[in-house]
Protein backbone atom coordinates (compact mmCIF):
# COMPACT_ATOMS: atom_id res chain seq x y z
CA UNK A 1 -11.69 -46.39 -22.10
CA UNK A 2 -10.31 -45.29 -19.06
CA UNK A 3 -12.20 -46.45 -15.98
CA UNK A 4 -13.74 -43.10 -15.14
CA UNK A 5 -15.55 -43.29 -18.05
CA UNK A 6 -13.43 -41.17 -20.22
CA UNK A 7 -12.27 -41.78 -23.70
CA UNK A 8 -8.46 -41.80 -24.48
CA UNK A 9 -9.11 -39.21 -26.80
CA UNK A 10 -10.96 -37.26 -24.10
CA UNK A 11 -7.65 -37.90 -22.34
CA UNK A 12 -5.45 -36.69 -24.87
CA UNK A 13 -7.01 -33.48 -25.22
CA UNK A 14 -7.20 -33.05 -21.88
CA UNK A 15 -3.80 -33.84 -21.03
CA UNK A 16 -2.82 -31.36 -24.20
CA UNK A 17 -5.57 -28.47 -22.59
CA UNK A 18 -3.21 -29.17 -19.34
CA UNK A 19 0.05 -28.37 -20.94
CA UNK A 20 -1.19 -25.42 -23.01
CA UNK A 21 -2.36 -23.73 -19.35
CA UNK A 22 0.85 -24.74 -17.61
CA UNK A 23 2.61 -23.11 -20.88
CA UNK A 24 0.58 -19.83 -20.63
CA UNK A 25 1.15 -19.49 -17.08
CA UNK A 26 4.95 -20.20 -17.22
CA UNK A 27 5.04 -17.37 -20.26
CA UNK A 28 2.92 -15.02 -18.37
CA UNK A 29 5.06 -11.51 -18.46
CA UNK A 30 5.50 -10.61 -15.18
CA UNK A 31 2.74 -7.69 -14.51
CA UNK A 32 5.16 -4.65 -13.99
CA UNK A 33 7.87 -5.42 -15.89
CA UNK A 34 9.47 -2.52 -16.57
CA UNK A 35 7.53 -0.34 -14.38
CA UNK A 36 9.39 2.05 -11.90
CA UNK A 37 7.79 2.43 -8.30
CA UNK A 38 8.87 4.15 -5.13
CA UNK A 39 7.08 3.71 -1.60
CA UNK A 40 7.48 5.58 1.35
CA UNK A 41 8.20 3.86 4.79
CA UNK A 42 8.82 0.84 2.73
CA UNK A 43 11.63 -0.97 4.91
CA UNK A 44 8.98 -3.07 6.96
CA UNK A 45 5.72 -4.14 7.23
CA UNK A 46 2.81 -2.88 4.40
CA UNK A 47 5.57 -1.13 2.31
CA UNK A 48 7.79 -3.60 2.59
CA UNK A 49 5.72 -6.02 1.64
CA UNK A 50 4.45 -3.81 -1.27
CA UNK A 51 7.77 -3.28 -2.50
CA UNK A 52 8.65 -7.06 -2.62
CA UNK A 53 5.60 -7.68 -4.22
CA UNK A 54 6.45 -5.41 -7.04
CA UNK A 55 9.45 -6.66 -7.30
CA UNK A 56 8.63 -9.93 -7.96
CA UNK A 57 6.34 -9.21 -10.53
CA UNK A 58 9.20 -7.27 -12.60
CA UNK A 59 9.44 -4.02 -11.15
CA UNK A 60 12.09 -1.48 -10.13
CA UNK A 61 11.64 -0.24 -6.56
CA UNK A 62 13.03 2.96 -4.60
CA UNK A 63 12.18 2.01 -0.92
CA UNK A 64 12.49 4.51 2.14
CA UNK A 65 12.47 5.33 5.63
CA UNK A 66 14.85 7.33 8.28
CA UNK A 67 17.15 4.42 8.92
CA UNK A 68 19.75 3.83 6.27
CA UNK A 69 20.67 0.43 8.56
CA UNK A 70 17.21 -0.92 8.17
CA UNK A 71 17.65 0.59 4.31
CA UNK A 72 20.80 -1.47 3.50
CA UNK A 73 19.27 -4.46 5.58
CA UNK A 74 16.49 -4.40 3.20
CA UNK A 75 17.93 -4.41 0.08
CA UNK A 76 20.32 -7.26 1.18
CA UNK A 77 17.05 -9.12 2.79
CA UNK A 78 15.24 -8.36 -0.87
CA UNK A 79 18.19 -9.52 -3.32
CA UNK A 80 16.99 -7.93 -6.16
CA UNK A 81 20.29 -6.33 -7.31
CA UNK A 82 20.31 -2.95 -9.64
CA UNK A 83 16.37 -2.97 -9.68
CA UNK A 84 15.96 -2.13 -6.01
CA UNK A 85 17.44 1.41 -4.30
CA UNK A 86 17.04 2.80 -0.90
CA UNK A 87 16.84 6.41 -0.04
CA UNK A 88 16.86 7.73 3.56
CA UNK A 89 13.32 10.11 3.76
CA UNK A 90 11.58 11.08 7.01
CA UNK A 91 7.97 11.08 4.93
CA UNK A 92 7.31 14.15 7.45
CA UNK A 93 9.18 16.43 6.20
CA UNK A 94 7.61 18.00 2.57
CA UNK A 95 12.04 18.56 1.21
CA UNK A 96 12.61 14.53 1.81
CA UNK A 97 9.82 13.27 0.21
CA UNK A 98 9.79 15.60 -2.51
CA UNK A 99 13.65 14.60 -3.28
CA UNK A 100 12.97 11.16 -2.87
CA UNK A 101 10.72 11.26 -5.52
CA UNK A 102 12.87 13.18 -7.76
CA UNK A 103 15.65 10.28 -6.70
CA UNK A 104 13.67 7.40 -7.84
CA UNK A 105 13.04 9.46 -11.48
CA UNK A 106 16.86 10.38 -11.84
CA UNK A 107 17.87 6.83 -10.94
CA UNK A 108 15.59 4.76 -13.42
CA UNK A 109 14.44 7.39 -15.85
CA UNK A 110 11.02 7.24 -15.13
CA UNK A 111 8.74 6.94 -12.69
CA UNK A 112 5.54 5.06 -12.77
CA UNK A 113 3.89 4.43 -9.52
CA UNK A 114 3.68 5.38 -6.15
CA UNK A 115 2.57 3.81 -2.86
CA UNK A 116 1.90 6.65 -0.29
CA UNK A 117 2.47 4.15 2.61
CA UNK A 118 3.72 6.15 5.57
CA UNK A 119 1.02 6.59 8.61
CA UNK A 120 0.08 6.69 12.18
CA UNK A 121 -0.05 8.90 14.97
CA UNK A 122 1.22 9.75 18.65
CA UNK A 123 0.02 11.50 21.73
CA UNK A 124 -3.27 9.69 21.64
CA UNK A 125 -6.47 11.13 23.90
CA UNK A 126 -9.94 12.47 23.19
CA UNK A 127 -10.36 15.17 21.23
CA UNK A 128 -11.06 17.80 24.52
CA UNK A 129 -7.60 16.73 25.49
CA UNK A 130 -5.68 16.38 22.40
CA UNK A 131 -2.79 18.43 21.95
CA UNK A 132 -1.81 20.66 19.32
CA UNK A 133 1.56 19.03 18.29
CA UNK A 134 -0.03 15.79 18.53
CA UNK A 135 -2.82 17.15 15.78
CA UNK A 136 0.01 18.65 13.49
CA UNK A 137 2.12 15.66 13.43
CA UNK A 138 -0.52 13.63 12.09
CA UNK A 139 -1.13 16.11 9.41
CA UNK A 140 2.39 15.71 8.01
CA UNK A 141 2.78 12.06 8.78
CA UNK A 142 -0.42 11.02 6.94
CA UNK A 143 -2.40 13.85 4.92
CA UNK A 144 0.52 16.00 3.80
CA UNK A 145 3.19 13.68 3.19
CA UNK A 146 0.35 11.98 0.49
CA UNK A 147 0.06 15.16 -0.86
CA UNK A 148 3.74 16.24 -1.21
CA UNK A 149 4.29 12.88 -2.76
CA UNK A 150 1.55 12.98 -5.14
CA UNK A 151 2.15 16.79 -6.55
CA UNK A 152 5.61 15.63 -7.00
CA UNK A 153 5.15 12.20 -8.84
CA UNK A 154 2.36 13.90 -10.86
CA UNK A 155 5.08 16.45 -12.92
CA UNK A 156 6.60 13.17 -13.90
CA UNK A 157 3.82 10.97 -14.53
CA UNK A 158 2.24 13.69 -16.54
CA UNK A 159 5.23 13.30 -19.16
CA UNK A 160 5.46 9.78 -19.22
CA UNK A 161 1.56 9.88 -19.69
CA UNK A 162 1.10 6.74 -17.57
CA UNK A 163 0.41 6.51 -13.55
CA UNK A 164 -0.44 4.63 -10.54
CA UNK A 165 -1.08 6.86 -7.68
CA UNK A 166 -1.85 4.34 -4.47
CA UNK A 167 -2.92 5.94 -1.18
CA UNK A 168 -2.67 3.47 2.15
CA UNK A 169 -5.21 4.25 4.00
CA UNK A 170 -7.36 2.61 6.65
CA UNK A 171 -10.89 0.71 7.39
CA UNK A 172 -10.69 4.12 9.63
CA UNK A 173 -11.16 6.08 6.92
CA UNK A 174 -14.75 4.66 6.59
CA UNK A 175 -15.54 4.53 9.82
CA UNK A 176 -15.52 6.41 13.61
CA UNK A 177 -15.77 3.81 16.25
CA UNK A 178 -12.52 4.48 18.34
CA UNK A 179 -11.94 7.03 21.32
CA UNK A 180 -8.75 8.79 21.00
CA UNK A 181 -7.87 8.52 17.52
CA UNK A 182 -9.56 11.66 15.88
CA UNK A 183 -6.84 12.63 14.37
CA UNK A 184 -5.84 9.48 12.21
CA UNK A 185 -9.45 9.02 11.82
CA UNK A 186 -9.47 12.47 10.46
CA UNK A 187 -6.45 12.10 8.45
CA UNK A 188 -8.02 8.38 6.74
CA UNK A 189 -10.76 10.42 5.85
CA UNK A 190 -9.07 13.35 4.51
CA UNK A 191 -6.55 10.68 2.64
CA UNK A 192 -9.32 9.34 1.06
CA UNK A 193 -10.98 12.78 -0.08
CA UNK A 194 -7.68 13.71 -1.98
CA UNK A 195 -7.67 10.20 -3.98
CA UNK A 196 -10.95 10.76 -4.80
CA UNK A 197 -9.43 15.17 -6.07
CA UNK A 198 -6.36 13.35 -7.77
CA UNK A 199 -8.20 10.49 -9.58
CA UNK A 200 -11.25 13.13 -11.14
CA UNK A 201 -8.28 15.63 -12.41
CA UNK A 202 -5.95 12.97 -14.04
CA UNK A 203 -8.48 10.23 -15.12
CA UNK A 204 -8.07 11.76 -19.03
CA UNK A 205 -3.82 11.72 -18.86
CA UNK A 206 -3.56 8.08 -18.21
CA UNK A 207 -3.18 8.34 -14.57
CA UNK A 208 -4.99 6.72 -11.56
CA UNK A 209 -5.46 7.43 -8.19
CA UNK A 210 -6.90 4.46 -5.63
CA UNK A 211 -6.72 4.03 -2.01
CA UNK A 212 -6.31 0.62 -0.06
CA UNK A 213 -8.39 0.65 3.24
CA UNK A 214 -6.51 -2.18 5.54
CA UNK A 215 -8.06 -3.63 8.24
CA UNK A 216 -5.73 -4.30 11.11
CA UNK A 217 -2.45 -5.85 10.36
CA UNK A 218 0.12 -7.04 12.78
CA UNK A 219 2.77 -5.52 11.75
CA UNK A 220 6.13 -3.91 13.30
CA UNK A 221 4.81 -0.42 13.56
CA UNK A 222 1.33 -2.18 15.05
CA UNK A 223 3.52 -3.91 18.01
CA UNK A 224 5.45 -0.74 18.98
CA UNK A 225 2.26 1.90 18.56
CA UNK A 226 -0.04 -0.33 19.81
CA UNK A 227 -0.27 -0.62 23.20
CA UNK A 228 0.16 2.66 23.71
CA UNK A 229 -2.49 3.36 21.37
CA UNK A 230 -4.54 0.51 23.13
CA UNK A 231 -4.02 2.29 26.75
CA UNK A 232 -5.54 5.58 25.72
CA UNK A 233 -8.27 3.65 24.33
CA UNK A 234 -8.85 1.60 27.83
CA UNK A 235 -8.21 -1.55 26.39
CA UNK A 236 -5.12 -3.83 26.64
CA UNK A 237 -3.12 -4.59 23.38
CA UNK A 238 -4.70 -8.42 23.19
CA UNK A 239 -8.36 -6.93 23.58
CA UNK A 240 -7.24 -4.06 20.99
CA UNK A 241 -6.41 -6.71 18.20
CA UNK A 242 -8.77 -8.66 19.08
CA UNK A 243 -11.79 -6.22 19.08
CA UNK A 244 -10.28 -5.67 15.31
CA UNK A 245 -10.31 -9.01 14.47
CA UNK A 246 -14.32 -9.29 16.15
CA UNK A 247 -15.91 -6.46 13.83
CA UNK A 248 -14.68 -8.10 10.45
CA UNK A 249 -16.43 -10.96 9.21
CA UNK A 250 -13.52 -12.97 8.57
CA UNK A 251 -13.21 -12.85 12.74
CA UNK A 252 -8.88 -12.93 12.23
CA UNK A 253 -6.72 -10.02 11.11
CA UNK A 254 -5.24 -9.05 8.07
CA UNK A 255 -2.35 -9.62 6.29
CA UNK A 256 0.62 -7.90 4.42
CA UNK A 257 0.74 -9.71 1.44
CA UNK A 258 -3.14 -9.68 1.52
CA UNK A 259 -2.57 -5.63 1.02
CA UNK A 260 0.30 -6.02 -1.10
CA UNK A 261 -1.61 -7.92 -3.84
CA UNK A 262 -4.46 -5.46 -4.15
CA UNK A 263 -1.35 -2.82 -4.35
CA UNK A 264 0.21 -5.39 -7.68
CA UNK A 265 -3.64 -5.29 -8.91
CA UNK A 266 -4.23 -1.57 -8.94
CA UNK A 267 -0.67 -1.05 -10.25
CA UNK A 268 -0.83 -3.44 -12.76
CA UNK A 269 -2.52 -2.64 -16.59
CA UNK A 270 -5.31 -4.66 -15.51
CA UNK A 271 -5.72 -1.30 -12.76
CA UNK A 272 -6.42 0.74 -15.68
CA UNK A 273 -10.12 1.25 -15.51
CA UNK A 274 -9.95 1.54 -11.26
CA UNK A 275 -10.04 4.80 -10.22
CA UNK A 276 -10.97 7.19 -7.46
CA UNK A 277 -11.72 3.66 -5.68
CA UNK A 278 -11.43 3.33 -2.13
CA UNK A 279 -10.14 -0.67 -2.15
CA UNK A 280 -11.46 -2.39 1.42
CA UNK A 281 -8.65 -5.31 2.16
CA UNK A 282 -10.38 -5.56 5.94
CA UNK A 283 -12.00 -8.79 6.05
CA UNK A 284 -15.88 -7.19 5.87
CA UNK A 285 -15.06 -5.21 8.72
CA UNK A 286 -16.93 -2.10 6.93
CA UNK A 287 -20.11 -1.52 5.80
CA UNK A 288 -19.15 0.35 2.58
């Protein structure tokens, strides 16, 4: 008798209850073993952080962006040898991502997921004063690069009968409380109207379609856009995270791997019977 009150035997069989659990968890198959992915704008931040995350649970990963430097720093920074690849693709232009995706399938053979990652927008004002380039560009560098990608993944995905079809979008795309961003407010929205298209027409072929809606994230691409972003708004860059971190209930901001593990989730098998879902990782900033 042990003196928390325990018998030895109790003990033993916990002590054997232990080991089995350690044992499962040590011969737990990694949840994308085998699994090919490829992510746009994944050098840095939210891709980035995807693509490691898929790579440690077994996956092969194409990453992108416009810099092969930061490409070939990447894969060096990431280690994982012949299951990682880097192609150089400006994700707004409709040639480069369709050829990266055609890349990732001629390199691995397959291809079983992608992360639509790319986003954001310049030339920030109200909508009375926002310009026409300014509106175009954030078509192709959020809506239509998602949709290039997707129509092109889909002819392979399709075959394989098997896919994961993950849209980044933003705790903007359920909400409209921000002067001078209309258009990647528009776009979020518009992002998460196509998931929605993609996941009702490919439910039945073993495919699924989800979106991630971050909250703010610090992230490289935050610290260069956002003070700019922050000075159309009125605000200084401190206020601008701040007010982010404010409207969610957690009262901080979010995090990369925090996006990156709903992104393993929705990938995984487990992800099967999610889809059309619009996946909040923005500490209860919204209301749906």
């Amino acid at each position: 008798m042990s003196g928390g009150g325990t018998t030895d035997v109790d003990e033993i069989s916990s002590g054997v209850a232990g080991d089995a659990l350690a044992t499962r968890v040590r011969a737990r198959p990694p949840k994308l073993e085998g699994r090919v992915a490829v992510i746009t704008a994944s050098t840095r931040s939210i891709g980035r952080g995807i693509a490691e995350a898929f790579l440690d649970e077994g996956a092969s990963v194409v990453v992108s962006g416009r810099s092969e430097d930061k490409g070939k720093e990447a894969l060096a920074e990431m280690g994982a040898g012949e299951r990682a690849d880097f192609l150089v693709c400006d994700a707004l232009k409709q040639d480069q991502v369709e050829a990266l995706v055609d890349f990732t399938y001629e390199r691995y053979g397959r291809l079983d997921i992608i992360v639509n990652n790319v986003g954001g927008t310049d030339g920030w004002a109200l909508v009375g004063d926002l310009s026409d380039e300014a509106w175009q560009k954030a078509l192709d560098w959020n809506l239509n690069s998602y949709f290039w990608g997707t129509r092109r993944a889909l002819r392979y995905m399709t075959e394989g009968g098997w896919g994961r079809v993950i849209n980044i979008s933003s705790v903007e795309g359920k909400m409209a409380n921000k002067p001078a961003v209309s258009h990647y407010i528009t776009n979020k929205h518009a992002i998460n109207g196509l998931t929605k298209a993609v996941a009702f027409e490919y439910a039945q072929q073993g495919i699924t379609c989800n979106a991630i809606c971050p909250g703010a994230v610090e992230t490289d691409l935050m610290k260069a856009a956002g003070p700019a972003a922050a000075k159309a708004m009125g605000s200084t860059y401190e206020a601008f995270l701040q007010g982010y971190a404010d409207e969610s209930m957690i009262k901080r901001l979010n995090t990369v791997e925090e996006v990156a593990a709903a992104a393993v989730w929705l990938a995984s098998e487990h992800g099967g019977g999610v889809t059309g879902a619009l996946i909040n990782v923005d500490g209860g900033t919204s209301p749906w």
